[in-house]
PDB file of N, CA and C in Angstrom:
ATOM      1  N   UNK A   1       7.495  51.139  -1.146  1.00  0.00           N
ATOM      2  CA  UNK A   1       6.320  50.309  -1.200  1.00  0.00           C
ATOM      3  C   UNK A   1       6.362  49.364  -2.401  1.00  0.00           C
ATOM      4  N   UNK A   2       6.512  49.741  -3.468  1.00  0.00           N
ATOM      5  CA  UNK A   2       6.665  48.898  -4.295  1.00  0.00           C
ATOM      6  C   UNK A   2       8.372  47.646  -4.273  1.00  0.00           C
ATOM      7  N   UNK A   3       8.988  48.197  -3.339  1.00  0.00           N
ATOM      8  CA  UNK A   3       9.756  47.229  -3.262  1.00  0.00           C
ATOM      9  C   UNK A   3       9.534  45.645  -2.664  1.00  0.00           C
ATOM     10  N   UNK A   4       8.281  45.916  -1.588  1.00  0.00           N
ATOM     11  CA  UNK A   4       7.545  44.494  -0.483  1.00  0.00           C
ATOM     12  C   UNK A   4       6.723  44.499  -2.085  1.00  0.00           C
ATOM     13  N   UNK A   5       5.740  44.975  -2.910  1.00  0.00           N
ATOM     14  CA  UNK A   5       4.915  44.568  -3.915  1.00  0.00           C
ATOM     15  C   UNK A   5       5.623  43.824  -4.570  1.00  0.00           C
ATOM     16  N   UNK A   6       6.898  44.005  -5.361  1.00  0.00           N
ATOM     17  CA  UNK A   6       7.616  43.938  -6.103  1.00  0.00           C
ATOM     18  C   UNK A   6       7.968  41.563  -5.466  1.00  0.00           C
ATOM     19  N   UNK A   7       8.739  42.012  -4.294  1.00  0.00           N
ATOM     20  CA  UNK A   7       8.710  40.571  -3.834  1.00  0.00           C
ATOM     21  C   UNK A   7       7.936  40.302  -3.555  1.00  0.00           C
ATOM     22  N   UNK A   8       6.689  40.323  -2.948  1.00  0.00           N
ATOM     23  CA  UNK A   8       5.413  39.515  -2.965  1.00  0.00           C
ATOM     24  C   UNK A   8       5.181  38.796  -4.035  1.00  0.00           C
ATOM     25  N   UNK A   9       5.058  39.367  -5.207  1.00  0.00           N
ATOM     26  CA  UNK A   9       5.072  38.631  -6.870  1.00  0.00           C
ATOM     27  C   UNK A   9       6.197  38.423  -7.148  1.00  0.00           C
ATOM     28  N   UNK A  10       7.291  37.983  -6.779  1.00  0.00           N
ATOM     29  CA  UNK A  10       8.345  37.310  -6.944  1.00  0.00           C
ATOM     30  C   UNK A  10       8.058  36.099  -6.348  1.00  0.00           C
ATOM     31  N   UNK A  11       8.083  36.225  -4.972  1.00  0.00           N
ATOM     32  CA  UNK A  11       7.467  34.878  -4.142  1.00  0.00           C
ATOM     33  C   UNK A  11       6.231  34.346  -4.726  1.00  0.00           C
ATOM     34  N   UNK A  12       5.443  34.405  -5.496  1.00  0.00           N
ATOM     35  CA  UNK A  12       4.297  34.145  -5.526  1.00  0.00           C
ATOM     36  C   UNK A  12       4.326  32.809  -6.758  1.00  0.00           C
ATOM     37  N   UNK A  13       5.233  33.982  -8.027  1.00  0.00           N
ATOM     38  CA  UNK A  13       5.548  33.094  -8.923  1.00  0.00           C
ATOM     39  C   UNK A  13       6.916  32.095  -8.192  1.00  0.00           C
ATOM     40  N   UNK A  14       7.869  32.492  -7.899  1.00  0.00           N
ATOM     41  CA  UNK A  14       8.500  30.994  -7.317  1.00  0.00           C
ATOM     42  C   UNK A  14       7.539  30.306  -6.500  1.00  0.00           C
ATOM     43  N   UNK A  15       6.740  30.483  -5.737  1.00  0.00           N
ATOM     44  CA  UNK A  15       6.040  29.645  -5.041  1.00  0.00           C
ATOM     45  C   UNK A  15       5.172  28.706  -6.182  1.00  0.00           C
ATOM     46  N   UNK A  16       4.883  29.417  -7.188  1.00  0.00           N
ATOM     47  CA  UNK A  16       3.556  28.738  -8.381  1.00  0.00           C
ATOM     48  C   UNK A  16       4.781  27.777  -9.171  1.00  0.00           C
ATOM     49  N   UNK A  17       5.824  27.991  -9.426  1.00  0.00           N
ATOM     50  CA  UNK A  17       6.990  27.230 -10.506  1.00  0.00           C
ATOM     51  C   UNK A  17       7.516  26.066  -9.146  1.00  0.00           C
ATOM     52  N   UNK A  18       7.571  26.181  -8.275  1.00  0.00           N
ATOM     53  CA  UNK A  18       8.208  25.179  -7.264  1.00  0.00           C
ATOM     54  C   UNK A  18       6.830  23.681  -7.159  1.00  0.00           C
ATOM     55  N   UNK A  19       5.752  24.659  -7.138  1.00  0.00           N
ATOM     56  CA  UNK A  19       4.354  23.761  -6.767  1.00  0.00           C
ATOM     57  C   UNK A  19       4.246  22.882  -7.854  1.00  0.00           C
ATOM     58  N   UNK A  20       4.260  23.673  -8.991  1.00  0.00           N
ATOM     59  CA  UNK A  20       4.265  22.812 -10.342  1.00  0.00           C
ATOM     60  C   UNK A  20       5.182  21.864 -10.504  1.00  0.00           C
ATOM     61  N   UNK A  21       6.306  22.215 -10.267  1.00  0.00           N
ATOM     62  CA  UNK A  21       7.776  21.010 -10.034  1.00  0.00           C
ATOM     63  C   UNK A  21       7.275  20.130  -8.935  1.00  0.00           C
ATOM     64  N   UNK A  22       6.721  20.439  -7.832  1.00  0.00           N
ATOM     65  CA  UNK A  22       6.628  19.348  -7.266  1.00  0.00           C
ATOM     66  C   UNK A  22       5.535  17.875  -7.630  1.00  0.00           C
ATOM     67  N   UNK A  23       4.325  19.050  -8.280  1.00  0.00           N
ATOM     68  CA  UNK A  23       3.418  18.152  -8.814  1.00  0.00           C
ATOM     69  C   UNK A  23       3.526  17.262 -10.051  1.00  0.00           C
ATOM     70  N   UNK A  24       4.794  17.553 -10.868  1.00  0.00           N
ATOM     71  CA  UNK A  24       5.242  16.930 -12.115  1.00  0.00           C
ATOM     72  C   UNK A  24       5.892  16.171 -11.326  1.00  0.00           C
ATOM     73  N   UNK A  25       6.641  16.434 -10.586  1.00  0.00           N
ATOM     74  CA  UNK A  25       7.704  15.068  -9.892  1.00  0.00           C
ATOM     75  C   UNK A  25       7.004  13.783  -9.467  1.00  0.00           C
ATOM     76  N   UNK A  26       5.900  14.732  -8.553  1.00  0.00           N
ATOM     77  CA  UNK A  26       4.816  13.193  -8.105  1.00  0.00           C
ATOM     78  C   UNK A  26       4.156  12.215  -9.190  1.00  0.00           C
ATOM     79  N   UNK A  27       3.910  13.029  -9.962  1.00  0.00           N
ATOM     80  CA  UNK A  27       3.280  12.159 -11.086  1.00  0.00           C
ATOM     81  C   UNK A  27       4.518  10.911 -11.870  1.00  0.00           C
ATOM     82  N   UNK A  28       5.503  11.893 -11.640  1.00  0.00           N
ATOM     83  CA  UNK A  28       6.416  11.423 -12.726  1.00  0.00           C
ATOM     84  C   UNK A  28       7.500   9.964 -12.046  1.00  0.00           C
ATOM     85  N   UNK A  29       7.427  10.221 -10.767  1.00  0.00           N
ATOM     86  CA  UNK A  29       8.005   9.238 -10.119  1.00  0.00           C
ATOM     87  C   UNK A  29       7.283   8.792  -9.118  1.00  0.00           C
ATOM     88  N   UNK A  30       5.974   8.381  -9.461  1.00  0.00           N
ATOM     89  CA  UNK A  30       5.227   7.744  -8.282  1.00  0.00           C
ATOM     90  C   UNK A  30       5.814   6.127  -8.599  1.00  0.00           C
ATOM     91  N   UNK A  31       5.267   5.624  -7.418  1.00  0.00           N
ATOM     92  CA  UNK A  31       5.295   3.918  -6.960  1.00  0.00           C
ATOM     93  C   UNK A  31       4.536   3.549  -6.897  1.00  0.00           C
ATOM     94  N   UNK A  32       4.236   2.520  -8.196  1.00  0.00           N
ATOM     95  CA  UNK A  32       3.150   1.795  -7.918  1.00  0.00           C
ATOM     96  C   UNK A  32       2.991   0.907  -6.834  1.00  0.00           C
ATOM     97  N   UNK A  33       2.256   0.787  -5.683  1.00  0.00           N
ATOM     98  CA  UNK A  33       2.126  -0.949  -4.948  1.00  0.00           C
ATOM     99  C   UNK A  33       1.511  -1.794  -5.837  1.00  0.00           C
ATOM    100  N   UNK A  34       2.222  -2.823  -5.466  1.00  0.00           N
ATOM    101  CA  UNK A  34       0.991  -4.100  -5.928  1.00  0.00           C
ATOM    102  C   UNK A  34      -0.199  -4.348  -4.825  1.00  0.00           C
ATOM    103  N   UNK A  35      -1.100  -4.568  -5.468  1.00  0.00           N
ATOM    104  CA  UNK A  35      -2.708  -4.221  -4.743  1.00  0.00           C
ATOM    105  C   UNK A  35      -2.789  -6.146  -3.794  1.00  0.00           C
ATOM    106  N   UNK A  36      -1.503  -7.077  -4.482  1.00  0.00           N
ATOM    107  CA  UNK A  36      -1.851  -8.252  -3.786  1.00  0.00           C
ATOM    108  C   UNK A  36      -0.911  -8.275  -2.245  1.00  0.00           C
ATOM    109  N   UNK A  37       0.033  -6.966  -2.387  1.00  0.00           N
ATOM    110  CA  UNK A  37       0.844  -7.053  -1.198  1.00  0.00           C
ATOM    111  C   UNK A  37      -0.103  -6.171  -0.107  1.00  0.00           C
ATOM    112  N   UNK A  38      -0.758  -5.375  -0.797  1.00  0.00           N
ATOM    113  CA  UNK A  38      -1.568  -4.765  -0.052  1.00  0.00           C
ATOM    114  C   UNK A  38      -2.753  -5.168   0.403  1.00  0.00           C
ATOM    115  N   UNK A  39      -3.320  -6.484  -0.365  1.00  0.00           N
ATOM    116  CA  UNK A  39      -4.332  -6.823   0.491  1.00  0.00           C
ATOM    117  C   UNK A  39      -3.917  -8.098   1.360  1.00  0.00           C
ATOM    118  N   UNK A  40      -2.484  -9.013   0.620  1.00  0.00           N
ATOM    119  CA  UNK A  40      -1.806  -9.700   2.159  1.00  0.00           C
ATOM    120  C   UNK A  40      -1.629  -9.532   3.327  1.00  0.00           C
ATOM    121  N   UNK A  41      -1.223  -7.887   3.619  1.00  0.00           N
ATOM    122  CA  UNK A  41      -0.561  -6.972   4.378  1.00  0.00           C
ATOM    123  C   UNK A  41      -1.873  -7.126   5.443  1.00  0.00           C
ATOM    124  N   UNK A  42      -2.684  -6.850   4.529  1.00  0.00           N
ATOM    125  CA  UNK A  42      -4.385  -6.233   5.482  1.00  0.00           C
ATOM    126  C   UNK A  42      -4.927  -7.334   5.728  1.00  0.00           C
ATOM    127  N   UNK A  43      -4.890  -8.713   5.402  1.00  0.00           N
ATOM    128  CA  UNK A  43      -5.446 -10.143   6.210  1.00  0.00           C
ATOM    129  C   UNK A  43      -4.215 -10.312   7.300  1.00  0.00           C
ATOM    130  N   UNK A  44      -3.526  -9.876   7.407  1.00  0.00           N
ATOM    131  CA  UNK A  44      -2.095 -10.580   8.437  1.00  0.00           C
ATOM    132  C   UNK A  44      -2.343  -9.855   9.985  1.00  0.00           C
ATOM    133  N   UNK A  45      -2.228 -10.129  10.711  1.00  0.00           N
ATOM    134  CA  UNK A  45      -2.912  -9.685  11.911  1.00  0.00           C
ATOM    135  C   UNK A  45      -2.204  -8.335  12.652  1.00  0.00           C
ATOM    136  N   UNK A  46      -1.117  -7.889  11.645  1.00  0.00           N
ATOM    137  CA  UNK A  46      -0.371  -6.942  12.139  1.00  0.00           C
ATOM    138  C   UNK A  46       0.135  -6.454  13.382  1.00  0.00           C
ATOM    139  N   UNK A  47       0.560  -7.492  14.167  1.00  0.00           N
ATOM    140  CA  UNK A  47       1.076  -7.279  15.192  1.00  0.00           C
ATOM    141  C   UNK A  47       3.192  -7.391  15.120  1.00  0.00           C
ATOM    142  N   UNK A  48       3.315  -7.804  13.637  1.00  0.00           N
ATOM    143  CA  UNK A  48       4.708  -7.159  13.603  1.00  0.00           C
ATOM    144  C   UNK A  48       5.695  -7.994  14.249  1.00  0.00           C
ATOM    145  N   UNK A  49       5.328  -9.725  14.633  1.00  0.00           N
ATOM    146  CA  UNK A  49       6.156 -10.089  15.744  1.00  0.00           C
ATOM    147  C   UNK A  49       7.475 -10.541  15.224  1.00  0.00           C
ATOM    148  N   UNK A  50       7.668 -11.144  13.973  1.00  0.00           N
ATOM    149  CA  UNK A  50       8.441 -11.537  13.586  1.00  0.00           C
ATOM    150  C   UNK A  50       8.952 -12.907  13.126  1.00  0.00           C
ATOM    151  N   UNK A  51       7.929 -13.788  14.053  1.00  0.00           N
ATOM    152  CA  UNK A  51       7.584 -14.789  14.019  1.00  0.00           C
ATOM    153  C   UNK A  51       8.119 -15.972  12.686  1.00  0.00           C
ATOM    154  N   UNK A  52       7.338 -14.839  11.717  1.00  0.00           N
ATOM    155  CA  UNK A  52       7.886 -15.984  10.353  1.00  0.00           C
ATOM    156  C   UNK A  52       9.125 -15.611   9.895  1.00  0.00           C
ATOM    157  N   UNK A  53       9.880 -15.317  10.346  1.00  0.00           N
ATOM    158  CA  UNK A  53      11.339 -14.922   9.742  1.00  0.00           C
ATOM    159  C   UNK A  53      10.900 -13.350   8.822  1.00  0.00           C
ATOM    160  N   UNK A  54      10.054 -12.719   8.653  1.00  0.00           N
ATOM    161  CA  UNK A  54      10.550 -11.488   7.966  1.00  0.00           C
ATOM    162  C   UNK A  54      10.467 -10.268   9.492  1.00  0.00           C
ATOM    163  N   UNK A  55      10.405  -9.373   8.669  1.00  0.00           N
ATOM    164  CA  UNK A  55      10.530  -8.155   9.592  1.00  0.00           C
ATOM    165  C   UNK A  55       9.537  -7.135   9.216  1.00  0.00           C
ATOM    166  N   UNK A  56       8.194  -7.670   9.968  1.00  0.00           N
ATOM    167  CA  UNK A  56       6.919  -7.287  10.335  1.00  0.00           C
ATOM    168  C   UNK A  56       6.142  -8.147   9.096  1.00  0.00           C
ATOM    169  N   UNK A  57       5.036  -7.202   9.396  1.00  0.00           N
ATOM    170  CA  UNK A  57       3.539  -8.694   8.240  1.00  0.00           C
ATOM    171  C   UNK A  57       4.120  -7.872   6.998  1.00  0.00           C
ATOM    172  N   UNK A  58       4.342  -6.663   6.908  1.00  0.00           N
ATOM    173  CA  UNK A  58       4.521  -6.196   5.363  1.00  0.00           C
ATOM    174  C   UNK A  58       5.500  -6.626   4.386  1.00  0.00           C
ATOM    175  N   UNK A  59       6.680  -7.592   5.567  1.00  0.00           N
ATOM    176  CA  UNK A  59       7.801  -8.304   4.995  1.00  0.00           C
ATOM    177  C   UNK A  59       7.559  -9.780   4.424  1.00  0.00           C
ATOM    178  N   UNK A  60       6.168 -10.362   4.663  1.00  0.00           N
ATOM    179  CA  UNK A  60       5.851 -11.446   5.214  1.00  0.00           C
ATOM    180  C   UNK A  60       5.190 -11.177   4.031  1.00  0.00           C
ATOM    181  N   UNK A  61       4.271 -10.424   3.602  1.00  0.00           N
ATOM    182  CA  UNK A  61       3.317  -9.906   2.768  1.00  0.00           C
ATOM    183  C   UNK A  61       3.660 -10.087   1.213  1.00  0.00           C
ATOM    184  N   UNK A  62       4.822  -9.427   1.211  1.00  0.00           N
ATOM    185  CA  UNK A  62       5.581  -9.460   0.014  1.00  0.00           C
ATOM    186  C   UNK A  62       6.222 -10.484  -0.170  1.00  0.00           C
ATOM    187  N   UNK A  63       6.861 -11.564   0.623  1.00  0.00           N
ATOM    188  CA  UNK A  63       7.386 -12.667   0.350  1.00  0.00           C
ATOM    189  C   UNK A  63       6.085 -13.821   0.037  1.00  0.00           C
ATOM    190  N   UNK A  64       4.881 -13.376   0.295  1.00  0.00           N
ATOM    191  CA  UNK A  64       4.035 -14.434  -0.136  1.00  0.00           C
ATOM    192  C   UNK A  64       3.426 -14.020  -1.362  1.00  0.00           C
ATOM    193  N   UNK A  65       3.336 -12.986  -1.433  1.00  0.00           N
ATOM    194  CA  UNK A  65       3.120 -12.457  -3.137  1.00  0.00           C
ATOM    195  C   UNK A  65       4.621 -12.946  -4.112  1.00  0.00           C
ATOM    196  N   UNK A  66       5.510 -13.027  -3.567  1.00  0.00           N
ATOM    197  CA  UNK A  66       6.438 -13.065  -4.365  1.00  0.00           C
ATOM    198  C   UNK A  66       6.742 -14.915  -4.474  1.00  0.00           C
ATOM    199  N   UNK A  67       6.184 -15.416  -3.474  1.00  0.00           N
ATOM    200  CA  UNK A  67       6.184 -16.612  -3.591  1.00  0.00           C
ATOM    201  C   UNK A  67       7.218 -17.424  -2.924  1.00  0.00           C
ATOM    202  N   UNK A  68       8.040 -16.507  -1.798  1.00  0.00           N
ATOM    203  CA  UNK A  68       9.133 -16.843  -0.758  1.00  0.00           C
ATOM    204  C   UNK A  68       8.550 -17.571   0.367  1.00  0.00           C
ATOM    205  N   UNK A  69       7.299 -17.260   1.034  1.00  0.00           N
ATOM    206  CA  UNK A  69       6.762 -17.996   2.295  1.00  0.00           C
ATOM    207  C   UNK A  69       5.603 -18.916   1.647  1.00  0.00           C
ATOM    208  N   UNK A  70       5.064 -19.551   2.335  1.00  0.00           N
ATOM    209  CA  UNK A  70       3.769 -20.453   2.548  1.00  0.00           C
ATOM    210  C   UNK A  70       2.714 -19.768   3.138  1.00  0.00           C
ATOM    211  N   UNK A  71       1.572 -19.684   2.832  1.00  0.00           N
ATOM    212  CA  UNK A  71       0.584 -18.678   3.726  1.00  0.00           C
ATOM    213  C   UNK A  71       0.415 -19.361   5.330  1.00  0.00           C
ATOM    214  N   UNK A  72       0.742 -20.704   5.701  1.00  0.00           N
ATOM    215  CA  UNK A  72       1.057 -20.810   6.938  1.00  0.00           C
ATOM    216  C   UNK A  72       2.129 -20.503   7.741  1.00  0.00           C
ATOM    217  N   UNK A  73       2.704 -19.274   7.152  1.00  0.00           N
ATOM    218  CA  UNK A  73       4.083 -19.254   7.706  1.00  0.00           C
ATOM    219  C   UNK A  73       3.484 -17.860   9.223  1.00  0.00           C
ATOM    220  N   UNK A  74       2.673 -17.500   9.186  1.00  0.00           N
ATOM    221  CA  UNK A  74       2.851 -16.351   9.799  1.00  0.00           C
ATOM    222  C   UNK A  74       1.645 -17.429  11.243  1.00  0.00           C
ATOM    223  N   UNK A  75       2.869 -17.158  12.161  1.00  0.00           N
ATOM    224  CA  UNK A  75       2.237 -18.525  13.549  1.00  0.00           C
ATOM    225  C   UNK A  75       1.112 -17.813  13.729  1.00  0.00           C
ATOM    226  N   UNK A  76       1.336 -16.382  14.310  1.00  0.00           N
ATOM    227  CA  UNK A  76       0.057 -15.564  15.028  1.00  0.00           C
ATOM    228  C   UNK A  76      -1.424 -15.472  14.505  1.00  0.00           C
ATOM    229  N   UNK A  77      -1.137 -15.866  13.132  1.00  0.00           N
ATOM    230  CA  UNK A  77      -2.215 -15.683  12.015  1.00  0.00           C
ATOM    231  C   UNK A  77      -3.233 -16.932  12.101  1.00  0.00           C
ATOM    232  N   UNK A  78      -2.549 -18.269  12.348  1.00  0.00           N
ATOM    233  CA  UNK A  78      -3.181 -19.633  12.045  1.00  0.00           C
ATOM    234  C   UNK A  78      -4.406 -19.362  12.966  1.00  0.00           C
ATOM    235  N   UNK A  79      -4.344 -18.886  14.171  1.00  0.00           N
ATOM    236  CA  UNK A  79      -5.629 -18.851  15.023  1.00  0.00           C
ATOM    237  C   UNK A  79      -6.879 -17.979  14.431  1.00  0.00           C
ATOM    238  N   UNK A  80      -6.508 -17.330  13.664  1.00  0.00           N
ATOM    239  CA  UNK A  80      -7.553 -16.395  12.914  1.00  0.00           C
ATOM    240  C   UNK A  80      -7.671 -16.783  11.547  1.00  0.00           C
ATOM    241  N   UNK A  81      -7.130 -17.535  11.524  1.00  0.00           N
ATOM    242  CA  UNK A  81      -7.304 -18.188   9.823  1.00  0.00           C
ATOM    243  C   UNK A  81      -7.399 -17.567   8.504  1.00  0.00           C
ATOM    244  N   UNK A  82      -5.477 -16.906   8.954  1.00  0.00           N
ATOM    245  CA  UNK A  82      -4.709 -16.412   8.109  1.00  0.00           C
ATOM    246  C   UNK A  82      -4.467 -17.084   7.026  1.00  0.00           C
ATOM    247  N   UNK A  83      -3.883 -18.178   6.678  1.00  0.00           N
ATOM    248  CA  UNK A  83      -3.631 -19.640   5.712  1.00  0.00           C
ATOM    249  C   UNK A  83      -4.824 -19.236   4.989  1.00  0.00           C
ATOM    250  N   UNK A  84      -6.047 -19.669   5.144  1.00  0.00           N
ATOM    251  CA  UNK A  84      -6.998 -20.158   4.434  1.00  0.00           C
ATOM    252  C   UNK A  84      -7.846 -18.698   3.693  1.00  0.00           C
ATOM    253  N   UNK A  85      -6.995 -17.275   4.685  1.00  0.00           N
ATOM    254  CA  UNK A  85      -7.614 -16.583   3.847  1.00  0.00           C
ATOM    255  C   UNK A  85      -6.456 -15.847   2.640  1.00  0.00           C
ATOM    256  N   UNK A  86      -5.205 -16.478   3.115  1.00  0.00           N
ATOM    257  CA  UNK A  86      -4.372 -16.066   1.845  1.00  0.00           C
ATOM    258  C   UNK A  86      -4.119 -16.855   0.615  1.00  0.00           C
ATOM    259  N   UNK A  87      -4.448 -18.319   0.852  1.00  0.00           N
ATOM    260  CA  UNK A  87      -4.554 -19.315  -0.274  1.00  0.00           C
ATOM    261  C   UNK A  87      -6.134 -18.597  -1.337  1.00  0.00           C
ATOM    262  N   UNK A  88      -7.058 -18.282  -0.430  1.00  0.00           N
ATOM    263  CA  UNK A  88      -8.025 -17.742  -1.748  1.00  0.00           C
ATOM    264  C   UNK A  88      -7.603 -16.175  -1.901  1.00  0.00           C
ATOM    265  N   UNK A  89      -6.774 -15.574  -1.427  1.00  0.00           N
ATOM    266  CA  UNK A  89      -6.235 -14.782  -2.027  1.00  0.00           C
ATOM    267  C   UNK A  89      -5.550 -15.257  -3.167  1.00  0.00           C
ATOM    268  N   UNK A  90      -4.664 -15.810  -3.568  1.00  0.00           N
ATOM    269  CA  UNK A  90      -3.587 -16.335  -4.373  1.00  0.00           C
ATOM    270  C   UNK A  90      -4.656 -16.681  -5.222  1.00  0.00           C
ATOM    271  N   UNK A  91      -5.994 -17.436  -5.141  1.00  0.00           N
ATOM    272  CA  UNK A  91      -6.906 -17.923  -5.998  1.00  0.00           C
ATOM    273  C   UNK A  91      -7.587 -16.689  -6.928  1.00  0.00           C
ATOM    274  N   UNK A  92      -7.535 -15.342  -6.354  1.00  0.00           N
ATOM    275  CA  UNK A  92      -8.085 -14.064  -7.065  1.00  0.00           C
ATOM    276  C   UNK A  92      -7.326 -14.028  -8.222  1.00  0.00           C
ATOM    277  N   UNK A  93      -7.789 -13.686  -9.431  1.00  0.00           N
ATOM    278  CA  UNK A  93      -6.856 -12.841 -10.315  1.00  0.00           C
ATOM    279  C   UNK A  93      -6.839 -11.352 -10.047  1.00  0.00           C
ATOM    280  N   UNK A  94      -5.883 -10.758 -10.920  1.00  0.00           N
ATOM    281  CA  UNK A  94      -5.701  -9.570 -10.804  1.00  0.00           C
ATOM    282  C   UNK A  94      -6.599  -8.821 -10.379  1.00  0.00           C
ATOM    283  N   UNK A  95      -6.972  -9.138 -12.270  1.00  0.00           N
ATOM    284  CA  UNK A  95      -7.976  -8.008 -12.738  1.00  0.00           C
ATOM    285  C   UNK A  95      -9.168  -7.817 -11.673  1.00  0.00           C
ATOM    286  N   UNK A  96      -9.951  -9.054 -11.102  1.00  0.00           N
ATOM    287  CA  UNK A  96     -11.011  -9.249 -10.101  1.00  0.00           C
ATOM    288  C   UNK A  96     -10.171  -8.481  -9.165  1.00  0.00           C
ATOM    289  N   UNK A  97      -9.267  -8.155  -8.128  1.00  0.00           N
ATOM    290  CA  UNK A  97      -8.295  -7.491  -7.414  1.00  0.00           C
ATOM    291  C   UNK A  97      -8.485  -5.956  -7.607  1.00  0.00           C
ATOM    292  N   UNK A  98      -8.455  -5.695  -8.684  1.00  0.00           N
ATOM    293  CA  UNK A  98      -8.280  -4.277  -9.054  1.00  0.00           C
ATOM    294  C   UNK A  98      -9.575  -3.881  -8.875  1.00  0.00           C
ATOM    295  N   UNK A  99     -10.852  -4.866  -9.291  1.00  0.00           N
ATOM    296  CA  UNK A  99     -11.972  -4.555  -9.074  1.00  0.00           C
ATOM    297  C   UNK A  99     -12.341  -4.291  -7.936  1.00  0.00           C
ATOM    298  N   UNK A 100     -11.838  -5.067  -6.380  1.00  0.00           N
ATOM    299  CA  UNK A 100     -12.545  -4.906  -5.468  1.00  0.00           C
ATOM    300  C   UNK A 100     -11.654  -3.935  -5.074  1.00  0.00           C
ATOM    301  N   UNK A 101     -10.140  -3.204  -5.347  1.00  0.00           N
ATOM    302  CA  UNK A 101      -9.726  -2.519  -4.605  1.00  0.00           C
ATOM    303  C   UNK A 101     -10.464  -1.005  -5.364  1.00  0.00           C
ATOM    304  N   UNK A 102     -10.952  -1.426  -6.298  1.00  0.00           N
ATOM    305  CA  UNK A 102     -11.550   0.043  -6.367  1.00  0.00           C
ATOM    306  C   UNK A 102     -13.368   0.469  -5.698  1.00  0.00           C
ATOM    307  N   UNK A 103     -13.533  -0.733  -5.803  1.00  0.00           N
ATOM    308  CA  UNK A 103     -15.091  -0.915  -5.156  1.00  0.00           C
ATOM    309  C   UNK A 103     -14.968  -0.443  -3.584  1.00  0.00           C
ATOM    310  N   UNK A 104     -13.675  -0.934  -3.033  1.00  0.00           N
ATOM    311  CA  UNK A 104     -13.787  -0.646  -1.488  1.00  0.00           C
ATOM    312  C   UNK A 104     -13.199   1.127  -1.433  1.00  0.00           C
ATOM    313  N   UNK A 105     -12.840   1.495  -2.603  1.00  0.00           N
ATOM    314  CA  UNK A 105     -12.527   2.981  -2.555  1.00  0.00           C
ATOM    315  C   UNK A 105     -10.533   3.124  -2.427  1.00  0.00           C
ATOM    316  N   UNK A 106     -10.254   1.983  -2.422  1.00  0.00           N
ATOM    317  CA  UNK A 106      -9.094   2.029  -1.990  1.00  0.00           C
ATOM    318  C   UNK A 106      -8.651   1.885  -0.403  1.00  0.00           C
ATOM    319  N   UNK A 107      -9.375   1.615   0.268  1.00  0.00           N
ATOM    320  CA  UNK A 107      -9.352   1.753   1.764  1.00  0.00           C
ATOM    321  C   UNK A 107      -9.032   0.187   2.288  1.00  0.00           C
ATOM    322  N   UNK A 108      -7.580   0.256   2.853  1.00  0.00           N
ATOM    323  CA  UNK A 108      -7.288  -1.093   2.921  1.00  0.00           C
ATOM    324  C   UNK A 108      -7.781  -1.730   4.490  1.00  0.00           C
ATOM    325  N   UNK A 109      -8.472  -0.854   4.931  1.00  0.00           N
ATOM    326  CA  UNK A 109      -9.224  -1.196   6.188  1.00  0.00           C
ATOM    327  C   UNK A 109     -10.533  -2.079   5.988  1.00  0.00           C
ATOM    328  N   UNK A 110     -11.007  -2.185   4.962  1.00  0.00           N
ATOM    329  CA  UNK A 110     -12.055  -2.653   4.602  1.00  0.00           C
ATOM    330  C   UNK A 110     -11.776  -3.885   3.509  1.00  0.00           C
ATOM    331  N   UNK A 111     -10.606  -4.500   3.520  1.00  0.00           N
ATOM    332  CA  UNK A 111     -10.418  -5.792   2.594  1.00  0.00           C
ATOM    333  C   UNK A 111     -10.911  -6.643   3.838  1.00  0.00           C
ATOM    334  N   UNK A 112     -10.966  -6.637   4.815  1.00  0.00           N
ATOM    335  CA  UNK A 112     -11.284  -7.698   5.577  1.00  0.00           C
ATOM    336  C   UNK A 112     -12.509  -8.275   5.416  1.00  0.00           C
ATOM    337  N   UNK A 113     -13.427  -6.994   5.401  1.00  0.00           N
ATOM    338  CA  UNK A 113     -14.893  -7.395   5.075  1.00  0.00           C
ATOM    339  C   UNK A 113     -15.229  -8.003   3.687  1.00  0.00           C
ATOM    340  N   UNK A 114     -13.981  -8.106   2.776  1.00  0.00           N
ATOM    341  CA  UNK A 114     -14.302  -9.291   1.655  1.00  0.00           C
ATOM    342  C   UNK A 114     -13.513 -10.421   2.231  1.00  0.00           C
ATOM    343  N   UNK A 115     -12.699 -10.421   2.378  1.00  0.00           N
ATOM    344  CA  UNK A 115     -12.139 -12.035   2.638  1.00  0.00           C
ATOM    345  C   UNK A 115     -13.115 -12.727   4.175  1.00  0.00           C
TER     346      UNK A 115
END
């Protein structure tokens, strides 16, 4: 009997030293996003076509944060008036950015209802 006791608290503490390693790892090598690719990403109509030369809106996303496309580059978008809502994107600063991504909770379903 004390031999199943014995590994139960063996497993218990490797299970508690593995959890802890994993939770130092996350911290320690997280990825930041940038909050402007993420709210490009979430005005782009996400249908992924390909249209503007990248490979999907999240490719498209990052090349307009990075300053590779034109915000009219994404065709599917112009009818919903993609352009005009990523040029006053580009017009946000950061810091205002950081503000609304924390106001909306982080929920990138809900940048729409600001732009």
């Amino acid at each position: 009997m004390s031999i199943i006791i014995n590994s139960v608290i063996l497993l218990a503490i490797l299970g508690f030293f593995a959890g802890s390693f994993l939770a130092f790892a996350e911290k320690k090598f997280e990825v930041k996003e940038d909050v402007r690719v993420i709210f490009a990403e979430s005005l782009l109509p996400g249908i992924n076509c390909g249209a503007c030369g990248y490979p999907g809106c999240s490719g498209f996303a990052k090349g307009f944060v990075n300053g590779d496309v034109k915000p009219d580059g994404c065709l599917p978008g112009k009818r919903q008036g993609v352009p005009e809502k990523l040029i006053k994107l580009s017009k946000i600063s950061d810091d205002e950015l950081n503000k609304i991504w924390e106001e909306i909770g982080e929920n990138p379903d809900k940048i729409k209802e600001k732009f």
